[in-house]
PDB file of N, CA and C in Angstrom:
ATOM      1  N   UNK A   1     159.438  64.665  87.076  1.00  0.00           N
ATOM      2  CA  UNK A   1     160.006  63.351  86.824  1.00  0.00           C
ATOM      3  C   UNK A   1     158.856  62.394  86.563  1.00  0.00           C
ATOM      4  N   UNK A   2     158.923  61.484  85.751  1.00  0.00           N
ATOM      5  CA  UNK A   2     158.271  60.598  85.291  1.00  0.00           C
ATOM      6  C   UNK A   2     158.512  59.230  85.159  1.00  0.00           C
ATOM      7  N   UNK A   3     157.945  58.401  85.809  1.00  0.00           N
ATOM      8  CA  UNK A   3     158.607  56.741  86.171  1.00  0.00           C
ATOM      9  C   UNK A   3     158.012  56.576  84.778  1.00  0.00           C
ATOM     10  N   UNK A   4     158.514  56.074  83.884  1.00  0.00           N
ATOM     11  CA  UNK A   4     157.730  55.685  82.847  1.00  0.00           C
ATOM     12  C   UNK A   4     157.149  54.221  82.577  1.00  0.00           C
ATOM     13  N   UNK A   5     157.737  53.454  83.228  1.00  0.00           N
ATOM     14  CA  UNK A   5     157.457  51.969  83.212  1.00  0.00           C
ATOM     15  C   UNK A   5     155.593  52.484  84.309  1.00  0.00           C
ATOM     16  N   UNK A   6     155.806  53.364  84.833  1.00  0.00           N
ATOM     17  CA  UNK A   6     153.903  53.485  85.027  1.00  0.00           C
ATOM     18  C   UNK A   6     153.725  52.780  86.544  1.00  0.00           C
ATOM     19  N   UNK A   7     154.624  52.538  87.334  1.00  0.00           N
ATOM     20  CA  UNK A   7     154.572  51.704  88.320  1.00  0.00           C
ATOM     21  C   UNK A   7     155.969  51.189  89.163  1.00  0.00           C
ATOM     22  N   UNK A   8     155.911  50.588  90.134  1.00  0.00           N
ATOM     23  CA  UNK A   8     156.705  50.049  90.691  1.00  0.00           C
ATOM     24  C   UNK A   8     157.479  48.137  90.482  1.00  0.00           C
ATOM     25  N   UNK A   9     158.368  48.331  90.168  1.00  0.00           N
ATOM     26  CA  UNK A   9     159.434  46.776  90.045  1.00  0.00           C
ATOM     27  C   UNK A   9     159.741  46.486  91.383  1.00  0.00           C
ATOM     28  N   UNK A  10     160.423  45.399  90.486  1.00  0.00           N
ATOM     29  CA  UNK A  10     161.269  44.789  91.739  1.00  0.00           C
ATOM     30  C   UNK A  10     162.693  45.705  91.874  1.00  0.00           C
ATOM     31  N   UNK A  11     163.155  46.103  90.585  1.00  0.00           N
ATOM     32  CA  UNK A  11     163.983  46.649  90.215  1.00  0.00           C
ATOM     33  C   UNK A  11     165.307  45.738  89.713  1.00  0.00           C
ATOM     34  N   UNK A  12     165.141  44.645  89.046  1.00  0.00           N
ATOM     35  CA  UNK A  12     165.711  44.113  88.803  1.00  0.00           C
ATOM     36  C   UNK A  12     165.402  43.860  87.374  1.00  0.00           C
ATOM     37  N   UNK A  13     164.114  44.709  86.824  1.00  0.00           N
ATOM     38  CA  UNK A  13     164.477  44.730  84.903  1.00  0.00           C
ATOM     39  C   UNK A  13     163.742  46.102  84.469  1.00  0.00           C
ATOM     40  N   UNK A  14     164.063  46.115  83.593  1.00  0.00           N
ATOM     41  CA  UNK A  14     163.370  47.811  83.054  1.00  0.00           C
ATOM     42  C   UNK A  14     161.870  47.032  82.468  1.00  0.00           C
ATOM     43  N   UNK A  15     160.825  46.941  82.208  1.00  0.00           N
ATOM     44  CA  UNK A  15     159.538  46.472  81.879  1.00  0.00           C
ATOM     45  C   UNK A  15     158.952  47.406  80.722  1.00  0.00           C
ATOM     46  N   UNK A  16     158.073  47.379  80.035  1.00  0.00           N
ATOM     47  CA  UNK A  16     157.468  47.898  78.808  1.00  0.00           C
ATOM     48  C   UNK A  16     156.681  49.699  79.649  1.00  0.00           C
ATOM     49  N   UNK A  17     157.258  50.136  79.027  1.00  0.00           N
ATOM     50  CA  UNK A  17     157.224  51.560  79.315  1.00  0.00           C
ATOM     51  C   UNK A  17     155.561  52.170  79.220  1.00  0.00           C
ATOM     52  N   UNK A  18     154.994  53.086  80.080  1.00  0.00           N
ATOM     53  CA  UNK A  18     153.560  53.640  79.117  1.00  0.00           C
ATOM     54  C   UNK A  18     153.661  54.679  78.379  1.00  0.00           C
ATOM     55  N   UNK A  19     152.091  55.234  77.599  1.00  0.00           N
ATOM     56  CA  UNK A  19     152.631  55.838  76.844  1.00  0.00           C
ATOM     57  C   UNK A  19     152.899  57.382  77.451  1.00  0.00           C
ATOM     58  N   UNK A  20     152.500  57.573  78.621  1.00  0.00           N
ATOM     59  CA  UNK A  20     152.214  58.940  78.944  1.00  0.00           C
ATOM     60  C   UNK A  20     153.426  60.083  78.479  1.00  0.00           C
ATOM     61  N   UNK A  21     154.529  59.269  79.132  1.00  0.00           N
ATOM     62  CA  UNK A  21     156.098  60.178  78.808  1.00  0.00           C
ATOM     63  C   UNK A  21     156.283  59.963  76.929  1.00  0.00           C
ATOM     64  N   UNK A  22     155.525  59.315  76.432  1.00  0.00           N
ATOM     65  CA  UNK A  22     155.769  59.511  75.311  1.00  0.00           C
ATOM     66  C   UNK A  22     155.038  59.817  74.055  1.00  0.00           C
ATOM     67  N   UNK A  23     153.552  59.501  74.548  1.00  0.00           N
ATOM     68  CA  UNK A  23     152.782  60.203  73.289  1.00  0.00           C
ATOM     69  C   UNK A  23     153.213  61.855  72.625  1.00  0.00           C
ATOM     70  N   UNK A  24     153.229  62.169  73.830  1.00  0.00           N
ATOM     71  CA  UNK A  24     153.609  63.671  73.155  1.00  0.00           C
ATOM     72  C   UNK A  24     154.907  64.163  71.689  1.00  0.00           C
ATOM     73  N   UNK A  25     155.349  62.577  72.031  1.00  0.00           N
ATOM     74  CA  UNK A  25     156.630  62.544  71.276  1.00  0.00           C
ATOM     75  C   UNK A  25     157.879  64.020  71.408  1.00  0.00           C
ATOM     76  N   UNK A  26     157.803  64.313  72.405  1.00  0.00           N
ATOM     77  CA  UNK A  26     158.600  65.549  72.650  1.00  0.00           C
ATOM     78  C   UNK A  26     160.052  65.230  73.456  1.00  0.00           C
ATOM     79  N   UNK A  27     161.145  65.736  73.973  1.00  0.00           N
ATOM     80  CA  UNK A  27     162.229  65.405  74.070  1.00  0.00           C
ATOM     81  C   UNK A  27     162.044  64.910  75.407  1.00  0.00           C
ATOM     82  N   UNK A  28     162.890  63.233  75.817  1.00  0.00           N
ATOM     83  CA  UNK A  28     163.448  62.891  77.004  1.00  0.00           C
ATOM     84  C   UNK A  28     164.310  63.143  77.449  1.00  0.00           C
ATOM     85  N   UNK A  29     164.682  63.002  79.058  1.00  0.00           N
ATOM     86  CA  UNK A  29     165.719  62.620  79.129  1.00  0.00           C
ATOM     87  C   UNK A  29     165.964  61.720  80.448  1.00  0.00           C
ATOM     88  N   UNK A  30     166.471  60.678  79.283  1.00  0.00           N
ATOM     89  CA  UNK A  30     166.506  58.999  80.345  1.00  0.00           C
ATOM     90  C   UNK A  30     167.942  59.311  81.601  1.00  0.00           C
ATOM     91  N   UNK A  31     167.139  58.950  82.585  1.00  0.00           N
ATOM     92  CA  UNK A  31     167.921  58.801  83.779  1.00  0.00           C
ATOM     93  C   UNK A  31     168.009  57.171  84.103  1.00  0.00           C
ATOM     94  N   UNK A  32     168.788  56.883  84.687  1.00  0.00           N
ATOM     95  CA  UNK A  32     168.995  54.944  85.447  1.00  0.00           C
ATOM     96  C   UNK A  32     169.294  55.386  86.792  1.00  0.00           C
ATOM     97  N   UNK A  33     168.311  55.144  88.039  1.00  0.00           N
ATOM     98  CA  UNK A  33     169.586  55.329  89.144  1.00  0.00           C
ATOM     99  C   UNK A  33     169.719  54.022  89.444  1.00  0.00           C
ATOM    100  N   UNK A  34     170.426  53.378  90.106  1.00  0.00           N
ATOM    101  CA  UNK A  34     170.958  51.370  89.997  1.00  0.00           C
ATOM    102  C   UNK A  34     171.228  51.532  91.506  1.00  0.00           C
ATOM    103  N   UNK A  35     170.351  50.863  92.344  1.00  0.00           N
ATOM    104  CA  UNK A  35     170.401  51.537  93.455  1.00  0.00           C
ATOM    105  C   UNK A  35     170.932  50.047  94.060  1.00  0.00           C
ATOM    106  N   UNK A  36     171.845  49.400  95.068  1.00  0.00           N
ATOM    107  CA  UNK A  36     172.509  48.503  95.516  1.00  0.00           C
ATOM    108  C   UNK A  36     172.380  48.580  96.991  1.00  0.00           C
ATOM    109  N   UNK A  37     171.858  47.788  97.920  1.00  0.00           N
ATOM    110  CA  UNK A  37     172.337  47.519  99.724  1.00  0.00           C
ATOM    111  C   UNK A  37     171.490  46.223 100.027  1.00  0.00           C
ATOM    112  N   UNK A  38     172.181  45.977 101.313  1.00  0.00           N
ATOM    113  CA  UNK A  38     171.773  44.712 101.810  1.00  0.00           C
ATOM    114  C   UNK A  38     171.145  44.733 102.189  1.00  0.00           C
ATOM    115  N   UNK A  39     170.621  46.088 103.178  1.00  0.00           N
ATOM    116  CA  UNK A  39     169.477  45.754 103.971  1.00  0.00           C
ATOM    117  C   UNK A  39     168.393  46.581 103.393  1.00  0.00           C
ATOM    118  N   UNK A  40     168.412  47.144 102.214  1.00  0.00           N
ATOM    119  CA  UNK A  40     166.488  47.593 102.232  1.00  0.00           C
ATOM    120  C   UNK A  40     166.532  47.609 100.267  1.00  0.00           C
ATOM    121  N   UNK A  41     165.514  47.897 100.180  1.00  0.00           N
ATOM    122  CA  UNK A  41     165.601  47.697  98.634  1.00  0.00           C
ATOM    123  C   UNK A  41     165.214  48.816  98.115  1.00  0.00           C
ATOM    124  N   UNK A  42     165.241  49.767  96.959  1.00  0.00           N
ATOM    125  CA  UNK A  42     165.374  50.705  96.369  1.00  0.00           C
ATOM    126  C   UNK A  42     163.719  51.150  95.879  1.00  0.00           C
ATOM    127  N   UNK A  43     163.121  49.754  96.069  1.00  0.00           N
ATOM    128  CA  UNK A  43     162.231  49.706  95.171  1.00  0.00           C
ATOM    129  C   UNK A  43     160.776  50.102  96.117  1.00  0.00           C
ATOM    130  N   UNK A  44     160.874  50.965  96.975  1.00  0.00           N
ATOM    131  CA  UNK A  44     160.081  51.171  98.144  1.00  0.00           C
ATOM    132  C   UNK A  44     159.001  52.097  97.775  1.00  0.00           C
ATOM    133  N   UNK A  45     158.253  52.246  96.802  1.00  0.00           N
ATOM    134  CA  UNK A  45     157.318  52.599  96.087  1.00  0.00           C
ATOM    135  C   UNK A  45     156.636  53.336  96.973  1.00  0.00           C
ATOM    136  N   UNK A  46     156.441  52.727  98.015  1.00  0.00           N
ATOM    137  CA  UNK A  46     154.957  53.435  99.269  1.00  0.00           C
ATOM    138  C   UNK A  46     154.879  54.039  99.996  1.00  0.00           C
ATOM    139  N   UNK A  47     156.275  54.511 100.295  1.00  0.00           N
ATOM    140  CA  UNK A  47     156.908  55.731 100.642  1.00  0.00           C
ATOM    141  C   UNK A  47     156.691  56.871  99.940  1.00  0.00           C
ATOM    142  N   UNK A  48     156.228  58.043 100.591  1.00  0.00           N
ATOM    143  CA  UNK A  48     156.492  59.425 100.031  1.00  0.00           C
ATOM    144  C   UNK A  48     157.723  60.011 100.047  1.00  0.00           C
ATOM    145  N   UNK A  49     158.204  60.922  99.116  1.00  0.00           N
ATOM    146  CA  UNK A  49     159.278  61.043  98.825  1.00  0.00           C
ATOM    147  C   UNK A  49     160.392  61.234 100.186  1.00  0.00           C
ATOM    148  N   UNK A  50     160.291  62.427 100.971  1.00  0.00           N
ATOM    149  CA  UNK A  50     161.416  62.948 101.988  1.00  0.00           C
ATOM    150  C   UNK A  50     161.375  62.154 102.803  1.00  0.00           C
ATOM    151  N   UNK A  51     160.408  61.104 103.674  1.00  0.00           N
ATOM    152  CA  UNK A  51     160.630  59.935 104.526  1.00  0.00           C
ATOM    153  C   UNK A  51     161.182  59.158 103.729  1.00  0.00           C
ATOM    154  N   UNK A  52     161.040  58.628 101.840  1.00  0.00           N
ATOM    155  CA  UNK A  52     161.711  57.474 101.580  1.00  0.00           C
ATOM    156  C   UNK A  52     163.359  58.096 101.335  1.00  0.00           C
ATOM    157  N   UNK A  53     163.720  59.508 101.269  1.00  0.00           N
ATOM    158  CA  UNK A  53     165.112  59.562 101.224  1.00  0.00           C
ATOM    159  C   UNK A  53     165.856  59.866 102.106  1.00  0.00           C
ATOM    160  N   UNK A  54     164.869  60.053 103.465  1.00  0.00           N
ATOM    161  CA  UNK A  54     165.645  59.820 104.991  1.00  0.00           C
ATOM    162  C   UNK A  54     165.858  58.608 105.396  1.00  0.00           C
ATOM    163  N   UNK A  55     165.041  57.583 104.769  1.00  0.00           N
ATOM    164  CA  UNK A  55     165.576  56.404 105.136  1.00  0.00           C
ATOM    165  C   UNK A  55     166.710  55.678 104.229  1.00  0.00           C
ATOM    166  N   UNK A  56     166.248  55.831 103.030  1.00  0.00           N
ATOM    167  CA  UNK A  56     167.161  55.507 102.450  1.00  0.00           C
ATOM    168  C   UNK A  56     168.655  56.428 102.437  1.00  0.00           C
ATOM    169  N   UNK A  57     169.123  57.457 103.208  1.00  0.00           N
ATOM    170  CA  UNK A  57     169.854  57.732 103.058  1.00  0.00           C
ATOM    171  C   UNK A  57     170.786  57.447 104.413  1.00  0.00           C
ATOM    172  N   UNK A  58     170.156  57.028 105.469  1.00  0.00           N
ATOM    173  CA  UNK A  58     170.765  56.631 106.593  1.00  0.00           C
ATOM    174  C   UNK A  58     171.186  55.281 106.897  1.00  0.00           C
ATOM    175  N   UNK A  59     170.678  54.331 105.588  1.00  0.00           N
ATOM    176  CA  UNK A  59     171.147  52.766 105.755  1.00  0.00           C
ATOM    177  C   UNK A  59     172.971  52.818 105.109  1.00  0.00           C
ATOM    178  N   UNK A  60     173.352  52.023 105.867  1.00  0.00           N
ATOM    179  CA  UNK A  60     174.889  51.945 105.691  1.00  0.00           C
ATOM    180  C   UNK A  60     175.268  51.049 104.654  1.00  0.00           C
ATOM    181  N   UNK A  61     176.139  50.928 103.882  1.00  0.00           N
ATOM    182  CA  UNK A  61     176.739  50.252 102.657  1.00  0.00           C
ATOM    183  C   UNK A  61     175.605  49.981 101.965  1.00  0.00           C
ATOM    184  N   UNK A  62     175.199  50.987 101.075  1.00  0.00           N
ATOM    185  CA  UNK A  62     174.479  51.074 100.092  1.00  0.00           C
ATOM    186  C   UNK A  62     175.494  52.118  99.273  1.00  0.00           C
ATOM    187  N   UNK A  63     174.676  51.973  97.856  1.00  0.00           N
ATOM    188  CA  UNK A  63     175.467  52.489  96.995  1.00  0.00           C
ATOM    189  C   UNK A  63     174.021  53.213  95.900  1.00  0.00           C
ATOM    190  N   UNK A  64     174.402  54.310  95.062  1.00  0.00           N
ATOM    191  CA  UNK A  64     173.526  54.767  94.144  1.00  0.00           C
ATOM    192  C   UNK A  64     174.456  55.282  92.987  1.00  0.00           C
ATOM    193  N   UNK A  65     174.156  54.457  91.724  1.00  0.00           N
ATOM    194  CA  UNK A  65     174.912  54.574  90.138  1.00  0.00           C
ATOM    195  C   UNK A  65     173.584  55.128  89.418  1.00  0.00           C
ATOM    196  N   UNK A  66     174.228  56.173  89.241  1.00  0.00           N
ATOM    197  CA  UNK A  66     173.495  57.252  88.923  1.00  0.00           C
ATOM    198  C   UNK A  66     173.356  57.456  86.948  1.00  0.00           C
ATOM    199  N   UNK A  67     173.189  57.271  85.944  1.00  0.00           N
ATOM    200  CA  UNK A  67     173.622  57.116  84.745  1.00  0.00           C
ATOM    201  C   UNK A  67     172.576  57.866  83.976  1.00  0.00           C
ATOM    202  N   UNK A  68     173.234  59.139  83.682  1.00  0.00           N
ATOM    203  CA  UNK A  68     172.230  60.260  82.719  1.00  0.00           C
ATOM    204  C   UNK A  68     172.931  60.338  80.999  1.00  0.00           C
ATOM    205  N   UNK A  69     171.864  59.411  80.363  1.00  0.00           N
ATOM    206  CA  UNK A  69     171.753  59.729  79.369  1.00  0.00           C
ATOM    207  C   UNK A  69     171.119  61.096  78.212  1.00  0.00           C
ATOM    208  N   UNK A  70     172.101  61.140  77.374  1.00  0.00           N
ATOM    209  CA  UNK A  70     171.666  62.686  76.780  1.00  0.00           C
ATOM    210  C   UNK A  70     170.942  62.612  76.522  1.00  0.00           C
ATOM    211  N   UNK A  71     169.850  64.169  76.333  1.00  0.00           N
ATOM    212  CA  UNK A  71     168.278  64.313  76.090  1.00  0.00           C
ATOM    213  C   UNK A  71     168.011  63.829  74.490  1.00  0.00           C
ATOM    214  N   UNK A  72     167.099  63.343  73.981  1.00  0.00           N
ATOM    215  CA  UNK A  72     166.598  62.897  73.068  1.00  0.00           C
ATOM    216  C   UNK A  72     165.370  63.239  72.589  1.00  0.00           C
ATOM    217  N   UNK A  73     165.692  64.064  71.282  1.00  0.00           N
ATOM    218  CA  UNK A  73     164.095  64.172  70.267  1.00  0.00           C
ATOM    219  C   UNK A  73     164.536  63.580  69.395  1.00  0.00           C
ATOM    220  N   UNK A  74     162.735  62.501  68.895  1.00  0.00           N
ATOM    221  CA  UNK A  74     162.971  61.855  67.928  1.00  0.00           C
ATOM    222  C   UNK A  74     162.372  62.936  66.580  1.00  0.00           C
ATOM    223  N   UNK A  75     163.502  62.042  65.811  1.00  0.00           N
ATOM    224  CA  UNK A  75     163.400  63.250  63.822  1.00  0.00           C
ATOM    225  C   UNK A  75     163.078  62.395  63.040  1.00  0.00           C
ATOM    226  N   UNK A  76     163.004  62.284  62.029  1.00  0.00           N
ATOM    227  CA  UNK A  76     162.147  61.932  60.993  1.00  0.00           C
ATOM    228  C   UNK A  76     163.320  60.620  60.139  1.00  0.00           C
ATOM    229  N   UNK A  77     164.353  60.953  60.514  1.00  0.00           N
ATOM    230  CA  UNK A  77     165.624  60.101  60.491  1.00  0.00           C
ATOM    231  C   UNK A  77     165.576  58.483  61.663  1.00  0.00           C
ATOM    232  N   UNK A  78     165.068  59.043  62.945  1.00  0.00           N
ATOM    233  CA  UNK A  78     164.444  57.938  63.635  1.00  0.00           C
ATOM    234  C   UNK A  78     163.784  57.112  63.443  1.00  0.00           C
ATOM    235  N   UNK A  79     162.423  58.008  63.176  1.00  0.00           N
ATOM    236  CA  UNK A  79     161.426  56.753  62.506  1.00  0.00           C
ATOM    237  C   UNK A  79     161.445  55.972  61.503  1.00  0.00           C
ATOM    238  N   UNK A  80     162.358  56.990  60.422  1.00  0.00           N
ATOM    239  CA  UNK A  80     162.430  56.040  59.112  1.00  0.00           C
ATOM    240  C   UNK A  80     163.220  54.525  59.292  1.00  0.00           C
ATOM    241  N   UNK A  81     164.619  54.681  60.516  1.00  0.00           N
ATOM    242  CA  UNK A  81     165.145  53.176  60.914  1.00  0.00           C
ATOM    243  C   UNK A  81     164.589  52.623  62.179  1.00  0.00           C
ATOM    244  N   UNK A  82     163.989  53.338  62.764  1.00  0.00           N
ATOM    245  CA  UNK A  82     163.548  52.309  64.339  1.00  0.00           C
ATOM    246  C   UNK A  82     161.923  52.119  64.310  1.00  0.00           C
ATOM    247  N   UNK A  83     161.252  52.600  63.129  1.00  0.00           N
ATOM    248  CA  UNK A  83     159.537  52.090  63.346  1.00  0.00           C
ATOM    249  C   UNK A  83     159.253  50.888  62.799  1.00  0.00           C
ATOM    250  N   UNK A  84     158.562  49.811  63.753  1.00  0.00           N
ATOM    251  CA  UNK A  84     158.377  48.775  62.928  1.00  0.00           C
ATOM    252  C   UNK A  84     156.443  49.156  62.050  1.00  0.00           C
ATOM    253  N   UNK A  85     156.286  48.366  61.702  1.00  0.00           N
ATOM    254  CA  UNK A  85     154.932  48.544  60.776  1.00  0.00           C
ATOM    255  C   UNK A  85     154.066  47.882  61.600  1.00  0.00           C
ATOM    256  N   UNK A  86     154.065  47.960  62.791  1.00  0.00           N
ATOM    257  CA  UNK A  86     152.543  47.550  63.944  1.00  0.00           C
ATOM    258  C   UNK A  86     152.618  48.236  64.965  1.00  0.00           C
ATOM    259  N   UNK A  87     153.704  49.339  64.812  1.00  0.00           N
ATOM    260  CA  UNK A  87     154.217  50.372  66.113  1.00  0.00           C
ATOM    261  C   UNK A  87     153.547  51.776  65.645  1.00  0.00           C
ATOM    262  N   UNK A  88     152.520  52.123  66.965  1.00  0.00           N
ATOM    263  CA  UNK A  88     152.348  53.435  66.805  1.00  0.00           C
ATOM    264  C   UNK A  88     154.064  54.548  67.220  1.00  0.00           C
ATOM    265  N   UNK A  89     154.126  55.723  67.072  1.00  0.00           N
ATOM    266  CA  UNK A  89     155.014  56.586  67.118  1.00  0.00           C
ATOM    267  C   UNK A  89     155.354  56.055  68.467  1.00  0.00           C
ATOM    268  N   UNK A  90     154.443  56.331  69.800  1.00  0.00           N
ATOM    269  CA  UNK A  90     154.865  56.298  70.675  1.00  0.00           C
ATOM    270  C   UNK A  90     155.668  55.338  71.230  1.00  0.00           C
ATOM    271  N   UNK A  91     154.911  54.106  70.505  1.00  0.00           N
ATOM    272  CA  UNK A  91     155.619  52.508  70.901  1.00  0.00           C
ATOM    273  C   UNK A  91     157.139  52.829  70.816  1.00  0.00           C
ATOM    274  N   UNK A  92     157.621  53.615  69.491  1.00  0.00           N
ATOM    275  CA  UNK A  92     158.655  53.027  69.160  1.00  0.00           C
ATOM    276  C   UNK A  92     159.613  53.622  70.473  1.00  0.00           C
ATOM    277  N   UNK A  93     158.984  55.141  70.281  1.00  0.00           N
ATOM    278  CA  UNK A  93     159.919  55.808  70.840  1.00  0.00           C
ATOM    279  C   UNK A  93     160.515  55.300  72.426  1.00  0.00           C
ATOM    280  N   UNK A  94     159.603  54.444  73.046  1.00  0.00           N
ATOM    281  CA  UNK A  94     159.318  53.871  74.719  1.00  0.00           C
ATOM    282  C   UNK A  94     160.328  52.717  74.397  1.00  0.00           C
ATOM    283  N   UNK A  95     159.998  52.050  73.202  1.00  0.00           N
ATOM    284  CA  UNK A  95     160.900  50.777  72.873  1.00  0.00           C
ATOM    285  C   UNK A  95     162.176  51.273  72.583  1.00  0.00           C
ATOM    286  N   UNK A  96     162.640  52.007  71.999  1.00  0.00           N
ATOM    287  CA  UNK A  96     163.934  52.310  71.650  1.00  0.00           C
ATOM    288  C   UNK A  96     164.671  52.952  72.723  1.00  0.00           C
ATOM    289  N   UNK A  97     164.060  53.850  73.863  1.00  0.00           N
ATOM    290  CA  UNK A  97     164.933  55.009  74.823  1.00  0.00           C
ATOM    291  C   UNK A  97     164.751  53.479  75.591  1.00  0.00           C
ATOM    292  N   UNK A  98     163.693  52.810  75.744  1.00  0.00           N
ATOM    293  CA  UNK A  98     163.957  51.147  77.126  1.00  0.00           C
ATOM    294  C   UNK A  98     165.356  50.469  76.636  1.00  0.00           C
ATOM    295  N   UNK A  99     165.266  50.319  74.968  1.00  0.00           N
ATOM    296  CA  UNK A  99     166.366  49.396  75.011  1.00  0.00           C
ATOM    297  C   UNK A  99     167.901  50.203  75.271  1.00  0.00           C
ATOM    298  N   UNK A 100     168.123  51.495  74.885  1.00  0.00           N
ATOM    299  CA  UNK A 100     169.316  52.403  74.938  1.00  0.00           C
ATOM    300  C   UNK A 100     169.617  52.515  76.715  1.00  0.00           C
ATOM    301  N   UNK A 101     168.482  52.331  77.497  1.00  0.00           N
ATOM    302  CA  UNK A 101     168.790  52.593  78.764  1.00  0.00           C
ATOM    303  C   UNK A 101     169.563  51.154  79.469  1.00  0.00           C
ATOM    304  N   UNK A 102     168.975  49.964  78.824  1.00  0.00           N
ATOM    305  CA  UNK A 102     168.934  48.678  79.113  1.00  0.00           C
ATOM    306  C   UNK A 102     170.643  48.512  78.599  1.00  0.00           C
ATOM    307  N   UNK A 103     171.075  48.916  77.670  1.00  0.00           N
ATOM    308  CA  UNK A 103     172.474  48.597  77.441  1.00  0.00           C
ATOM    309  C   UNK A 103     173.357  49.463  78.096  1.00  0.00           C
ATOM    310  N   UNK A 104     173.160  50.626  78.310  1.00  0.00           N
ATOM    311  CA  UNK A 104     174.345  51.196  78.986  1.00  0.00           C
ATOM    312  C   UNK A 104     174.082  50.882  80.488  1.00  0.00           C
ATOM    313  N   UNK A 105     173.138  50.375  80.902  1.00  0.00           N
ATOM    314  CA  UNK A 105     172.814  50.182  82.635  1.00  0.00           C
ATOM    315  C   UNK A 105     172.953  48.433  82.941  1.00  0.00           C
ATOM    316  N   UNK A 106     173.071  48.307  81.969  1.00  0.00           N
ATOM    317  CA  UNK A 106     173.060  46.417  82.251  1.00  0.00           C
ATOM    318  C   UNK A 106     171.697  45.743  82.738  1.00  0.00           C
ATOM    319  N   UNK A 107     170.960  46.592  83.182  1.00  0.00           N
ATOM    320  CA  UNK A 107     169.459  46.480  83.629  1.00  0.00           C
ATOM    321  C   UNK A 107     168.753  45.045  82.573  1.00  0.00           C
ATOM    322  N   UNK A 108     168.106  44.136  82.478  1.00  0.00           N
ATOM    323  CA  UNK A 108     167.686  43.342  81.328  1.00  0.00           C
ATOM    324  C   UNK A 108     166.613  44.246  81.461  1.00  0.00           C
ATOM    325  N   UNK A 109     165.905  43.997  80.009  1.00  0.00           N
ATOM    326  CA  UNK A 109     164.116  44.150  79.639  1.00  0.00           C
ATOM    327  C   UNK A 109     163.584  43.126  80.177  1.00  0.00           C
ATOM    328  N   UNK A 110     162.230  43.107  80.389  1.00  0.00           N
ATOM    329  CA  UNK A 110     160.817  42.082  80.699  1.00  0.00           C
ATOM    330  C   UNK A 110     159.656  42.476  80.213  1.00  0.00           C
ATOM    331  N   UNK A 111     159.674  41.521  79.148  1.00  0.00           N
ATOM    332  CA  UNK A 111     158.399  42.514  78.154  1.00  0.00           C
ATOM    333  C   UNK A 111     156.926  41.754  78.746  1.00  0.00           C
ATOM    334  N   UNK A 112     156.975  42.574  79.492  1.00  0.00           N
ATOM    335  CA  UNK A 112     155.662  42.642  80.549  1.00  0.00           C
ATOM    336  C   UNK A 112     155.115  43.821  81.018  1.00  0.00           C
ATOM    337  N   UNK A 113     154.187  44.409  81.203  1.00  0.00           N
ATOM    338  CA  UNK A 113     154.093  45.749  81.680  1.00  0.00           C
ATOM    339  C   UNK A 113     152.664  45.431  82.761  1.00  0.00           C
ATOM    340  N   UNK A 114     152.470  46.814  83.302  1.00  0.00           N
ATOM    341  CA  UNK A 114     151.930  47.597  84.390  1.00  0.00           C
ATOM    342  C   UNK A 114     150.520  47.733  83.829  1.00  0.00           C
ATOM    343  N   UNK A 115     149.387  47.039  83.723  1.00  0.00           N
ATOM    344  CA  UNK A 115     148.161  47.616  82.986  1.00  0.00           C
ATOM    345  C   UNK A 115     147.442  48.084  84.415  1.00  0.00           C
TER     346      UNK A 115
END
């Protein structure tokens, strides 16, 4: 699995993706989990994995919307409508799977990123 935004949010916008998951230009496949509770936040970065999903799995009225989008290789049909002319390959491909994730998850963009 690969965080592709390169870092940790607040979790309240999807942010400018790096290129790692995408130079290769080889097939994704975008996951959203939309994670919701009152008392702790999703976004607990500093946690290692099996302590952060023992905790997070024992807090009460929380919720996890889970939203798997189908895998995606880009074709030659892609680039010809989604490359702009200052976008390397990879850009586009990070820009286009951010914005496809951003509409079916309701998530906004923040074109800001993780340097």
């Amino acid at each position: 699995m690969i965080h592709a935004e390169g870092g940790t949010t607040n979790g309240k916008f999807l942010i400018k993706f790096k290129k790692g998951a995408f130079v290769s230009l080889l097939s994704i496949w975008p996951k959203v989990h939309k994670w919701d509770s009152y008392f702790l936040s999703g976004c607990t970065g500093v946690i290692d994995g099996l302590p952060h999903y023992v905790l997070v799995s024992s807090i009460p009225f929380s919720t996890l919307t889970k939203i798997e989008l189908p895998i995606f290789r880009p074709n030659e049909y892609f680039w010809k409508h989604h490359q702009r002319e200052d976008e390397e390959k990879w850009e586009t491909y990070s820009r286009v799977i951010r914005g496809l994730m951003s509409e079916v998850s309701g998530i906004p963009t923040l074109e800001v990123s993780i340097e």
